[in-house]
PDB file of N, CA and C in Angstrom:
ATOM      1  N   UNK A   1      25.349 -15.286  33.225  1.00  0.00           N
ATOM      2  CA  UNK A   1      25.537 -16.040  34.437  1.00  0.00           C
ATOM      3  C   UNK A   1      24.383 -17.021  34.592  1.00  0.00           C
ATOM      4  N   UNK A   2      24.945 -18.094  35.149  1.00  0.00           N
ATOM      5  CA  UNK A   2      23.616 -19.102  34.927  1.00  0.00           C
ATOM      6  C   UNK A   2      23.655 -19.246  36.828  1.00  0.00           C
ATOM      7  N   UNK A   3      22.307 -19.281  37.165  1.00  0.00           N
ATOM      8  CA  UNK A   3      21.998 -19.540  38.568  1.00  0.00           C
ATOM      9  C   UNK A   3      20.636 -20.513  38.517  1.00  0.00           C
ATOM     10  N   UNK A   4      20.373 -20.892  40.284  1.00  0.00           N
ATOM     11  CA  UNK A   4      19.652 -21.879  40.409  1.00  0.00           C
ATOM     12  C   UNK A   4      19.067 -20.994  41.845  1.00  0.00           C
ATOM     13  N   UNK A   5      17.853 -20.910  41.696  1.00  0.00           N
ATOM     14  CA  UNK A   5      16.891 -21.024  42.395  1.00  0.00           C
ATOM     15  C   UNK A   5      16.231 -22.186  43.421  1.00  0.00           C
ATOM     16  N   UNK A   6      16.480 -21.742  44.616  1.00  0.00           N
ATOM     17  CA  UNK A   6      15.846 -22.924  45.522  1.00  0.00           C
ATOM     18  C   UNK A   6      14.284 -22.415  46.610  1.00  0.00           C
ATOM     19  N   UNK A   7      13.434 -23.512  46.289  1.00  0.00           N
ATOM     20  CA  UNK A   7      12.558 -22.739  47.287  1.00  0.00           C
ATOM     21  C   UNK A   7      12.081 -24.082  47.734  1.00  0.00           C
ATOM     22  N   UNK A   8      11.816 -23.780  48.621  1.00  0.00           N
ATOM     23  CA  UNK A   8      10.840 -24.727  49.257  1.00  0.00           C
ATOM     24  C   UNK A   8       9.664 -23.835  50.554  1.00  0.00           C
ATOM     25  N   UNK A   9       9.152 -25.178  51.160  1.00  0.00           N
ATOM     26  CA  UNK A   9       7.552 -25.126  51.477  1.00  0.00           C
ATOM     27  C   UNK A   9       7.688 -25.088  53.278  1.00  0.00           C
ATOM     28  N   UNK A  10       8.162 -24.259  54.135  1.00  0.00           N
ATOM     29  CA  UNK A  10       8.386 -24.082  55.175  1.00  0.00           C
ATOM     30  C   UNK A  10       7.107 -24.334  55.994  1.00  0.00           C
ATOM     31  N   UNK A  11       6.684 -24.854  57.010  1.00  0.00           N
ATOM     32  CA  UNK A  11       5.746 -25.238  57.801  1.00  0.00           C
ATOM     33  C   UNK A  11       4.818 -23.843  57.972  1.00  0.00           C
ATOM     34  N   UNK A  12       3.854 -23.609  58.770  1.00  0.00           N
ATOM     35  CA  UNK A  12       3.772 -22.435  59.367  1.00  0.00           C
ATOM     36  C   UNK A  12       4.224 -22.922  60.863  1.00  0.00           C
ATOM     37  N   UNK A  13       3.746 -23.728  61.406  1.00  0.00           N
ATOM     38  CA  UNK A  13       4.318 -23.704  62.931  1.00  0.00           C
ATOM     39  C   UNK A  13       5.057 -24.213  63.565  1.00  0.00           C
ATOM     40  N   UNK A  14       5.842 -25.091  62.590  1.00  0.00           N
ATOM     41  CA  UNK A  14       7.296 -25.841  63.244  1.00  0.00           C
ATOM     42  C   UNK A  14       8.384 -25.245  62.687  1.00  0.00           C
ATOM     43  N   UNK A  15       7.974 -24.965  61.497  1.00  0.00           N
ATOM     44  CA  UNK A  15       9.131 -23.845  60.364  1.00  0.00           C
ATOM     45  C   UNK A  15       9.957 -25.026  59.834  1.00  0.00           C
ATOM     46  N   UNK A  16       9.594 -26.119  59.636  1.00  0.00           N
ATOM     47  CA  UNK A  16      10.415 -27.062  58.759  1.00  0.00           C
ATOM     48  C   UNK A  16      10.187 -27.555  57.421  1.00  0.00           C
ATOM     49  N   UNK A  17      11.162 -27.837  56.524  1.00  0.00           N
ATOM     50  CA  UNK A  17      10.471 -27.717  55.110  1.00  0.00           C
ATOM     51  C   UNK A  17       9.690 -29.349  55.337  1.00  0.00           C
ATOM     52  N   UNK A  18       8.470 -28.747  54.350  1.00  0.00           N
ATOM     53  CA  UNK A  18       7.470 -29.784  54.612  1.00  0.00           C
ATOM     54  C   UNK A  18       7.672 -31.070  52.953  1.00  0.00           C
ATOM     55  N   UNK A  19       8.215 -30.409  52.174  1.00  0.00           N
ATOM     56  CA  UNK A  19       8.232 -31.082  50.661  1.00  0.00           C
ATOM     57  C   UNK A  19       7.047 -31.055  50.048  1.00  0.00           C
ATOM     58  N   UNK A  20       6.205 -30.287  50.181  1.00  0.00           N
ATOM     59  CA  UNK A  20       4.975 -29.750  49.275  1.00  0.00           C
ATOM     60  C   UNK A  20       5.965 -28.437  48.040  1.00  0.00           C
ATOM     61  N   UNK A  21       5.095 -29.413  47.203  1.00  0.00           N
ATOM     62  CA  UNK A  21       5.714 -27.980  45.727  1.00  0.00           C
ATOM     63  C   UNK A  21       4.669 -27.144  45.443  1.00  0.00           C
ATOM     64  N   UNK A  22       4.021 -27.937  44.441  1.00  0.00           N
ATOM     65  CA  UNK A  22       2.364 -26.621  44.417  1.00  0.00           C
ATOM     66  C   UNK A  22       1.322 -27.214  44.943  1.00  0.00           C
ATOM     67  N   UNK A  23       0.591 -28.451  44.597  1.00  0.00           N
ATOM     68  CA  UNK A  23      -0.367 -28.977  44.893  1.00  0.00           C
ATOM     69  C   UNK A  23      -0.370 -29.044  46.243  1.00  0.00           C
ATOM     70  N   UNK A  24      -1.928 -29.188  47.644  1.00  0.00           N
ATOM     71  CA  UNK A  24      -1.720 -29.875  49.004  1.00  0.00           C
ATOM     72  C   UNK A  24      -3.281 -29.956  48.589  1.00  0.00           C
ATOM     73  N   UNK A  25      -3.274 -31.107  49.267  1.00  0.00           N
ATOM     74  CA  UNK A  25      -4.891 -31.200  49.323  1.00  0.00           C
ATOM     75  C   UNK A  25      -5.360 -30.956  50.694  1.00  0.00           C
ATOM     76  N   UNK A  26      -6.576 -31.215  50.900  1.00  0.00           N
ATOM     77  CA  UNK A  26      -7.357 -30.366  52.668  1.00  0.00           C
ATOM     78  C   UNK A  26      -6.811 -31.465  53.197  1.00  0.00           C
ATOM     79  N   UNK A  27      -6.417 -32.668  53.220  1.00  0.00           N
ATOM     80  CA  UNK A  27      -6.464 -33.310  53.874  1.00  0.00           C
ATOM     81  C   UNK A  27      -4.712 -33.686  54.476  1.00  0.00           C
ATOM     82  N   UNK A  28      -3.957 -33.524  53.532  1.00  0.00           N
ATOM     83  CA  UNK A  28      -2.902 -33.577  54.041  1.00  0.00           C
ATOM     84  C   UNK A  28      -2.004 -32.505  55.077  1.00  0.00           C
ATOM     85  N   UNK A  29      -0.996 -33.169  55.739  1.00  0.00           N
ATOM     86  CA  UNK A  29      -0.619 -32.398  56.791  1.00  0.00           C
ATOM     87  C   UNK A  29       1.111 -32.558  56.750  1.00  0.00           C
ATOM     88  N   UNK A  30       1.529 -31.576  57.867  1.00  0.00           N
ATOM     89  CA  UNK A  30       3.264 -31.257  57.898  1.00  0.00           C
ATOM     90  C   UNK A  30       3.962 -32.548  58.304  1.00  0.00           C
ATOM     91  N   UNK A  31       4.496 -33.497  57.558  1.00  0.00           N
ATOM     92  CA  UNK A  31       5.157 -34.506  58.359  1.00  0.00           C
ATOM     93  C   UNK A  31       6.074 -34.312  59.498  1.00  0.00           C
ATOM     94  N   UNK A  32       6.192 -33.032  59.695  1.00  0.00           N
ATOM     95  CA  UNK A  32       6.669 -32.815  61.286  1.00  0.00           C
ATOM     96  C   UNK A  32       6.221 -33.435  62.339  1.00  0.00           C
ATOM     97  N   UNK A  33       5.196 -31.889  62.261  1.00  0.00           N
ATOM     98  CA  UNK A  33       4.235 -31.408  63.449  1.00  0.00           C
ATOM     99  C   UNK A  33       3.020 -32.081  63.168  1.00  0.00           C
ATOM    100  N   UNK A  34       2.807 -32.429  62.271  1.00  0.00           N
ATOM    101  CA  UNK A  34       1.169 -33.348  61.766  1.00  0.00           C
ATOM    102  C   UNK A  34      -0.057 -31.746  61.617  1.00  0.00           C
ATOM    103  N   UNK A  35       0.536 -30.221  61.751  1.00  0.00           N
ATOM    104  CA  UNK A  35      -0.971 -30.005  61.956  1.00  0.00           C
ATOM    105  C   UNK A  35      -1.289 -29.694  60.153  1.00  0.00           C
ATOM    106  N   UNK A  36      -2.001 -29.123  59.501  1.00  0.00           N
ATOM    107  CA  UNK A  36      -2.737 -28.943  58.885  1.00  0.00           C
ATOM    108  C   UNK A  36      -2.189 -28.260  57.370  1.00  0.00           C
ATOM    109  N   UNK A  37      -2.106 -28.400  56.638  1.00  0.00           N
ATOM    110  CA  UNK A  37      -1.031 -27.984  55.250  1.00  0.00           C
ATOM    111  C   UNK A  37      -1.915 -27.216  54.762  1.00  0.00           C
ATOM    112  N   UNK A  38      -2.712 -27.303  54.379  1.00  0.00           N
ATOM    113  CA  UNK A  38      -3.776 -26.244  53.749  1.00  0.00           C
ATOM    114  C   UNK A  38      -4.409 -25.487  54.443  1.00  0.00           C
ATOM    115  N   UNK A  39      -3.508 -24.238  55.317  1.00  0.00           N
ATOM    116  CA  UNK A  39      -4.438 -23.420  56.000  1.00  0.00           C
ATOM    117  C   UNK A  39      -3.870 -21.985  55.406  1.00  0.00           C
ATOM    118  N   UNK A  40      -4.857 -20.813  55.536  1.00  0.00           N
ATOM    119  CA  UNK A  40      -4.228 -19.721  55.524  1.00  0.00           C
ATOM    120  C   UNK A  40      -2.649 -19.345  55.640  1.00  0.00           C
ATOM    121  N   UNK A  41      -2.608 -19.901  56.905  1.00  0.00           N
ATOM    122  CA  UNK A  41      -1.053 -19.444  57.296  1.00  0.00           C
ATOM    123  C   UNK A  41      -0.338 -19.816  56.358  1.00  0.00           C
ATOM    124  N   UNK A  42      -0.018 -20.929  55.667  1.00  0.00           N
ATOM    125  CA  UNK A  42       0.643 -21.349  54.510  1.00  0.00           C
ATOM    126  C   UNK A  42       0.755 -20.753  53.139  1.00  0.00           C
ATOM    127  N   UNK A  43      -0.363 -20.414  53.226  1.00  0.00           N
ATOM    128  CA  UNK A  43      -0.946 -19.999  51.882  1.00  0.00           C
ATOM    129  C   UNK A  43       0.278 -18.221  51.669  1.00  0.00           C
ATOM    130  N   UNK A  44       0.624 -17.879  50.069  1.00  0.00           N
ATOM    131  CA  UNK A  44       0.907 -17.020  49.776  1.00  0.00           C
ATOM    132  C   UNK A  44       0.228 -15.409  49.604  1.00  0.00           C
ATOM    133  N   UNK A  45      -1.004 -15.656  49.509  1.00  0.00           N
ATOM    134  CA  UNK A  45      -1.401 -14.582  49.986  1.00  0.00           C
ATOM    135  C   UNK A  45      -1.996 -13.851  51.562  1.00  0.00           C
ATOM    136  N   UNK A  46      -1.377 -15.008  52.457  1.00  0.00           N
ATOM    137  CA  UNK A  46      -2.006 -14.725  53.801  1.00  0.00           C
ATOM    138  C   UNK A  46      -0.722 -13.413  54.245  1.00  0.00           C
ATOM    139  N   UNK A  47      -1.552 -12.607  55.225  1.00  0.00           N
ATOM    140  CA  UNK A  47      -0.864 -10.922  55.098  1.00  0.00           C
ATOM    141  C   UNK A  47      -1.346 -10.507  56.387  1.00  0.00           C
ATOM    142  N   UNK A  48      -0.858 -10.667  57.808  1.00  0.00           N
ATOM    143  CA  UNK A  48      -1.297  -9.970  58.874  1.00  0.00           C
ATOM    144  C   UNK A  48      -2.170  -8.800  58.869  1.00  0.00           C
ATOM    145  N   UNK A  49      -1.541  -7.818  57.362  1.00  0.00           N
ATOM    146  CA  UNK A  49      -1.558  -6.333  57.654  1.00  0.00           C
ATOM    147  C   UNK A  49      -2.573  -6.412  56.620  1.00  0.00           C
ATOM    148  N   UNK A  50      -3.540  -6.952  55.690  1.00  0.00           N
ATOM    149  CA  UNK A  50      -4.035  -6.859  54.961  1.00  0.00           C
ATOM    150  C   UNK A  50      -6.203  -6.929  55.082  1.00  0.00           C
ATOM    151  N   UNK A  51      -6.707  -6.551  54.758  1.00  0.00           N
ATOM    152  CA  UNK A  51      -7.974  -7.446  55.242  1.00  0.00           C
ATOM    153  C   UNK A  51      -8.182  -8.698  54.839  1.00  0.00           C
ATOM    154  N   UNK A  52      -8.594  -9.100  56.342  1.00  0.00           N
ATOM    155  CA  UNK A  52      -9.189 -10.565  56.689  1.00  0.00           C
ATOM    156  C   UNK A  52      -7.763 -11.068  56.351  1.00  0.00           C
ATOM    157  N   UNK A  53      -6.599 -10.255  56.705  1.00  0.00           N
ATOM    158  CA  UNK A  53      -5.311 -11.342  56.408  1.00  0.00           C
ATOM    159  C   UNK A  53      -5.123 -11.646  55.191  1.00  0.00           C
ATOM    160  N   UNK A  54      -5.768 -11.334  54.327  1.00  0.00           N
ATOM    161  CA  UNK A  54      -5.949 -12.211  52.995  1.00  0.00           C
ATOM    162  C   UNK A  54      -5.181 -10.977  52.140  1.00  0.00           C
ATOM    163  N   UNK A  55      -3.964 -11.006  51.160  1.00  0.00           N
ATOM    164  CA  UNK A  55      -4.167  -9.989  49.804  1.00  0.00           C
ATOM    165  C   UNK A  55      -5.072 -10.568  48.756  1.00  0.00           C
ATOM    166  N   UNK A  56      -5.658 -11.775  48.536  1.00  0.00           N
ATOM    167  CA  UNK A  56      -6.822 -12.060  46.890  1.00  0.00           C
ATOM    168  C   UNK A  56      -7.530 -11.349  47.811  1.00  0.00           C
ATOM    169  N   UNK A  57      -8.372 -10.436  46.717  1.00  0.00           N
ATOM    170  CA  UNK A  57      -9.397  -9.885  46.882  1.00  0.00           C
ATOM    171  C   UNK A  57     -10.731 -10.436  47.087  1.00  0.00           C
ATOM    172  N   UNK A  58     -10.615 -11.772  45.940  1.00  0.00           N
ATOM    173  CA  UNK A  58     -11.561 -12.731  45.575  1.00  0.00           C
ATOM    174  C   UNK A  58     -12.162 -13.667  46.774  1.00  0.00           C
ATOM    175  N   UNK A  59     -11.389 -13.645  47.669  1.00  0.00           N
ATOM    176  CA  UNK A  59     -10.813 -14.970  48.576  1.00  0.00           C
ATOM    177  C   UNK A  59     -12.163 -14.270  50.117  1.00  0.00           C
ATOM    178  N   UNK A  60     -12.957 -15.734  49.977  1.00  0.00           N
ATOM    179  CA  UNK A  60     -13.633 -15.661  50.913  1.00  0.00           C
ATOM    180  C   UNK A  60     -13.060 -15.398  52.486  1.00  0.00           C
ATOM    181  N   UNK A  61     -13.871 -15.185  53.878  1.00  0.00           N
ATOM    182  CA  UNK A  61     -13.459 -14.772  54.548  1.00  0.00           C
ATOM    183  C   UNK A  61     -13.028 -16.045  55.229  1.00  0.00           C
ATOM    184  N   UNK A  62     -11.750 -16.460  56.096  1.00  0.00           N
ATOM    185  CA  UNK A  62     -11.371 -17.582  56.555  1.00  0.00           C
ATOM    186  C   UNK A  62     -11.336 -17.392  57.915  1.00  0.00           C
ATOM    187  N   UNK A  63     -11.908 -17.545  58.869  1.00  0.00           N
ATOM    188  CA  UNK A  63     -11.791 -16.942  60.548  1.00  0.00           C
ATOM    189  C   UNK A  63     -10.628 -17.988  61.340  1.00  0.00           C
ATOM    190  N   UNK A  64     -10.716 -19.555  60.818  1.00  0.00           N
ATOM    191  CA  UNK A  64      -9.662 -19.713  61.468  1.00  0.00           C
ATOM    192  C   UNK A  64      -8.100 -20.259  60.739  1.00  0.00           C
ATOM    193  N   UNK A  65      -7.204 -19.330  60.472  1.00  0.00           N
ATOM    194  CA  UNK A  65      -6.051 -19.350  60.289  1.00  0.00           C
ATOM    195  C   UNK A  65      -5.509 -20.975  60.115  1.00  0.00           C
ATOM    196  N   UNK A  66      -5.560 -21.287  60.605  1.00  0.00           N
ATOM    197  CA  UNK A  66      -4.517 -22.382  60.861  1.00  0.00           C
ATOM    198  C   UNK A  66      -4.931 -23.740  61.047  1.00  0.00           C
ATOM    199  N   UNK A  67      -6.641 -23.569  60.490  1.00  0.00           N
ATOM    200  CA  UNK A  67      -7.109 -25.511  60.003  1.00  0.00           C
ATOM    201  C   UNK A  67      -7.201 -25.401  58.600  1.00  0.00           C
ATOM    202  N   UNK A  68      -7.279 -26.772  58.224  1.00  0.00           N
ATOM    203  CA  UNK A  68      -7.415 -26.607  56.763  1.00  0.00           C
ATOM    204  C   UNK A  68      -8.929 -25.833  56.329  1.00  0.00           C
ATOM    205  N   UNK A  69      -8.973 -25.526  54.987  1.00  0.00           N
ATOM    206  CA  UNK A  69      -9.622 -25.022  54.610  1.00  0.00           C
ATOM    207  C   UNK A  69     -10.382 -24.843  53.218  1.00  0.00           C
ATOM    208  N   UNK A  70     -11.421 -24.341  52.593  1.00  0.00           N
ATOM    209  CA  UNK A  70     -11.705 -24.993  51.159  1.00  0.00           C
ATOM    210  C   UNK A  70     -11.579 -23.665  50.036  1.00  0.00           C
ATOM    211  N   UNK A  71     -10.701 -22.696  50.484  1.00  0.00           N
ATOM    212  CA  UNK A  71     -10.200 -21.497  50.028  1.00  0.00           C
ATOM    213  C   UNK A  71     -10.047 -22.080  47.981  1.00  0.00           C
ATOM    214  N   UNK A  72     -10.477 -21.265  46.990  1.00  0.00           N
ATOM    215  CA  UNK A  72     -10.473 -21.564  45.572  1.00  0.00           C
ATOM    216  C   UNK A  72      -8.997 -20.800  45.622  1.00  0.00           C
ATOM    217  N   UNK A  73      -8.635 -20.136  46.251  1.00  0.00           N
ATOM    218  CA  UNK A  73      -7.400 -19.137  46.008  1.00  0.00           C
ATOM    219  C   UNK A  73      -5.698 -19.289  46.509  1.00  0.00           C
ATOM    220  N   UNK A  74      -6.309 -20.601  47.407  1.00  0.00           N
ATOM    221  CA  UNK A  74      -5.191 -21.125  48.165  1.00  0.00           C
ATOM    222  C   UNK A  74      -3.672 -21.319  46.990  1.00  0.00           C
ATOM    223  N   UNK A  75      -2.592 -20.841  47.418  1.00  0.00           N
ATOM    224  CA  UNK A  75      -1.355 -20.736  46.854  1.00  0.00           C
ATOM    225  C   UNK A  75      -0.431 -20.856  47.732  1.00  0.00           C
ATOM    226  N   UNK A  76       0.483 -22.462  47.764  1.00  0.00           N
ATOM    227  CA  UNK A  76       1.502 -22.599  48.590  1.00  0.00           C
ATOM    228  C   UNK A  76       2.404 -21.451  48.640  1.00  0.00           C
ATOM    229  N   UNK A  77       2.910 -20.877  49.898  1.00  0.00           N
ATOM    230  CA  UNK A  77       3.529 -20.093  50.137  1.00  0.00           C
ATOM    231  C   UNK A  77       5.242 -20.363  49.647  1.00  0.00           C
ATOM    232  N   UNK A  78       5.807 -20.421  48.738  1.00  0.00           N
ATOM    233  CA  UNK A  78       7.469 -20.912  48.557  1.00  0.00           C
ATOM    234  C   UNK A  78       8.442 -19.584  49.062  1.00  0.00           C
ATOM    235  N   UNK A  79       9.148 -20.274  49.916  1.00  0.00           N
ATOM    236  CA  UNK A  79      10.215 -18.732  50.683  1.00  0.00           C
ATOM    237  C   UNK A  79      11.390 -19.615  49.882  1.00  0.00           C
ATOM    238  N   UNK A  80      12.021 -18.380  49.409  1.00  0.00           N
ATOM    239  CA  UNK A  80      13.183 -18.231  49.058  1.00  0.00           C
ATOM    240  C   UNK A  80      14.436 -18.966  49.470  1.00  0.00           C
ATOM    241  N   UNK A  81      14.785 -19.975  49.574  1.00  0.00           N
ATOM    242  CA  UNK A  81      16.162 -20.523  49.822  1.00  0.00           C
ATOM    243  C   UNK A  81      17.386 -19.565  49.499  1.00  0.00           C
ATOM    244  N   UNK A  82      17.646 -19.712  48.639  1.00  0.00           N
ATOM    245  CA  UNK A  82      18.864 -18.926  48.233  1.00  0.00           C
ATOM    246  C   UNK A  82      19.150 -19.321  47.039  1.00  0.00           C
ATOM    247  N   UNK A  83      20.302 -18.219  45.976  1.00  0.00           N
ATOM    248  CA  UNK A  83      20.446 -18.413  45.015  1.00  0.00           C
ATOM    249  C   UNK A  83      21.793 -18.600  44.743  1.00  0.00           C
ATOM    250  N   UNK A  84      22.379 -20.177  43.687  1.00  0.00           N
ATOM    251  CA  UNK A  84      23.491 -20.598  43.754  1.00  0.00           C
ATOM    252  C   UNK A  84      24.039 -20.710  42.726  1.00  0.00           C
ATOM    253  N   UNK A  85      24.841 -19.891  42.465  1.00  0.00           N
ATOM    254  CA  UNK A  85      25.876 -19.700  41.127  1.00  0.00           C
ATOM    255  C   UNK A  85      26.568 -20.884  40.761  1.00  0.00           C
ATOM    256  N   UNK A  86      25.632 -20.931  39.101  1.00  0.00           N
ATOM    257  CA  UNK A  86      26.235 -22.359  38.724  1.00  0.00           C
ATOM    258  C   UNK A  86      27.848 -22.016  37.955  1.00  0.00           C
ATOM    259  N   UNK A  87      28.440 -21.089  38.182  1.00  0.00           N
ATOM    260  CA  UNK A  87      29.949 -20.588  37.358  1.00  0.00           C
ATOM    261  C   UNK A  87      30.797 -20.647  38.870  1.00  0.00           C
ATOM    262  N   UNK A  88      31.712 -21.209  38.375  1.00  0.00           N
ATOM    263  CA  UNK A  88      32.514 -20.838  39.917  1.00  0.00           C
ATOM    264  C   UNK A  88      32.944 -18.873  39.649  1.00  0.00           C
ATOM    265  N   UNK A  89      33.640 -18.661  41.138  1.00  0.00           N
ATOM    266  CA  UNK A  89      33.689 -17.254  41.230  1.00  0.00           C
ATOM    267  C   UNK A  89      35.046 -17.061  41.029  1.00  0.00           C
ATOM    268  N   UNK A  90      35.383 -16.742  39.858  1.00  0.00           N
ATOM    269  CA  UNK A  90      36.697 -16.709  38.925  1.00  0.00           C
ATOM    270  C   UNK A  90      37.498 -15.476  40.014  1.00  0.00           C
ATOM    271  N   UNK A  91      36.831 -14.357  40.079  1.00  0.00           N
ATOM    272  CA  UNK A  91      37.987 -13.213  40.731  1.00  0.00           C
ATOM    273  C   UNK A  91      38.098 -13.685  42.384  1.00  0.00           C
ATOM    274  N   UNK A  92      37.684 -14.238  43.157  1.00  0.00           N
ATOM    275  CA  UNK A  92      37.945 -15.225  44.435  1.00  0.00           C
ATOM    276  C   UNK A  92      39.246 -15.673  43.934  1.00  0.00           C
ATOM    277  N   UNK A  93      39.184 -16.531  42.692  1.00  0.00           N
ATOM    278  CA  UNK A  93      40.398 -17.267  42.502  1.00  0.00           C
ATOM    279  C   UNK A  93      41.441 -17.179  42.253  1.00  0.00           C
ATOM    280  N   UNK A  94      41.308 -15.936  41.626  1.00  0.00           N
ATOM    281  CA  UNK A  94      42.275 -14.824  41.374  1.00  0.00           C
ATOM    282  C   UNK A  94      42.714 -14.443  42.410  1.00  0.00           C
ATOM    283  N   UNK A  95      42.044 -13.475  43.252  1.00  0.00           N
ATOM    284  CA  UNK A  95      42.473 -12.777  44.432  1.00  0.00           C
ATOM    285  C   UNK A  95      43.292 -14.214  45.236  1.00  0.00           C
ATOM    286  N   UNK A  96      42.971 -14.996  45.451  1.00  0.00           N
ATOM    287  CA  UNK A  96      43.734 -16.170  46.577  1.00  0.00           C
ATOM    288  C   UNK A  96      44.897 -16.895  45.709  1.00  0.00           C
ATOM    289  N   UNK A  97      45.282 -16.332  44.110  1.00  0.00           N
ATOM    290  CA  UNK A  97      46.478 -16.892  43.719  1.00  0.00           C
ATOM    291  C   UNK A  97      47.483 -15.813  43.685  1.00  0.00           C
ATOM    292  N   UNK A  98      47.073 -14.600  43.895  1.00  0.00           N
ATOM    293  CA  UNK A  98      47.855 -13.592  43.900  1.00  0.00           C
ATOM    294  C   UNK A  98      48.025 -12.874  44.863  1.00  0.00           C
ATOM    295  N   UNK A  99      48.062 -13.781  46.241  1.00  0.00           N
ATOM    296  CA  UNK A  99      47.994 -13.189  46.976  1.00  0.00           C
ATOM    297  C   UNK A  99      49.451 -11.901  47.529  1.00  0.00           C
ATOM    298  N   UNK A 100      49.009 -11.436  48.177  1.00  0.00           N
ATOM    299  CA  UNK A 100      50.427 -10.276  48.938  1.00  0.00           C
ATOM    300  C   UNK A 100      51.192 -11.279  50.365  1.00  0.00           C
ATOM    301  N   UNK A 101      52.680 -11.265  49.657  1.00  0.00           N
ATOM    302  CA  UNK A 101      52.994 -12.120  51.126  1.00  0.00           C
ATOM    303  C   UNK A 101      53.725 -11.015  51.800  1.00  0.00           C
ATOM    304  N   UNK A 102      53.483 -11.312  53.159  1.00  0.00           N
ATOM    305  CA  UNK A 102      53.886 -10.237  54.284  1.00  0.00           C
ATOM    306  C   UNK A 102      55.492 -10.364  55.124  1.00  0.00           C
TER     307      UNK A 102
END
């Protein structure tokens, strides 16, 4: 089966995809909301439940969340879109040509 993977780069505080893939530099920001692209919150290892929020171990301590920041560990966060079957769904097509008439 061949499929396609979609992800993209969801804001942290407007929740809209921003079109960042991997790279953001400190300086750029959400063409939404304008605030800050390179902060914790974005980042893939940021973890409420984790210390200092952070899962890298490596990863200095960041106190504020949500300005940019000069983190070596920073990793755009990509959420999952969804996954889209490049075969059409043959037994669908089946089932709706054979159908039972009542």
């Amino acid at each position: 089966m061949i499929c396609a993977i979609f992800l993209s780069v969801l804001c942290f505080k407007c929740g809209k995809e921003t079109g960042f893939k991997d790279y953001v530099g400190r300086g750029e920001s959400c063409p939404h909301c304008h605030s800050d692209a390179r902060v914790c919150k974005n980042c893939g290892f940021y973890d409420i439940k984790a210390y200092n929020e952070c899962r890298e171990p490596a990863a200095e301590r960041v106190v504020e969340k949500e300005k940019s920041n000069f983190c070596d560990q920073f990793s755009m966060n990509h959420k999952k879109e969804g996954v889209v079957n490049a075969l059409p769904d043959y037994k669908k097509m089946a089932d709706s040509l054979f159908k039972k008439k009542d």
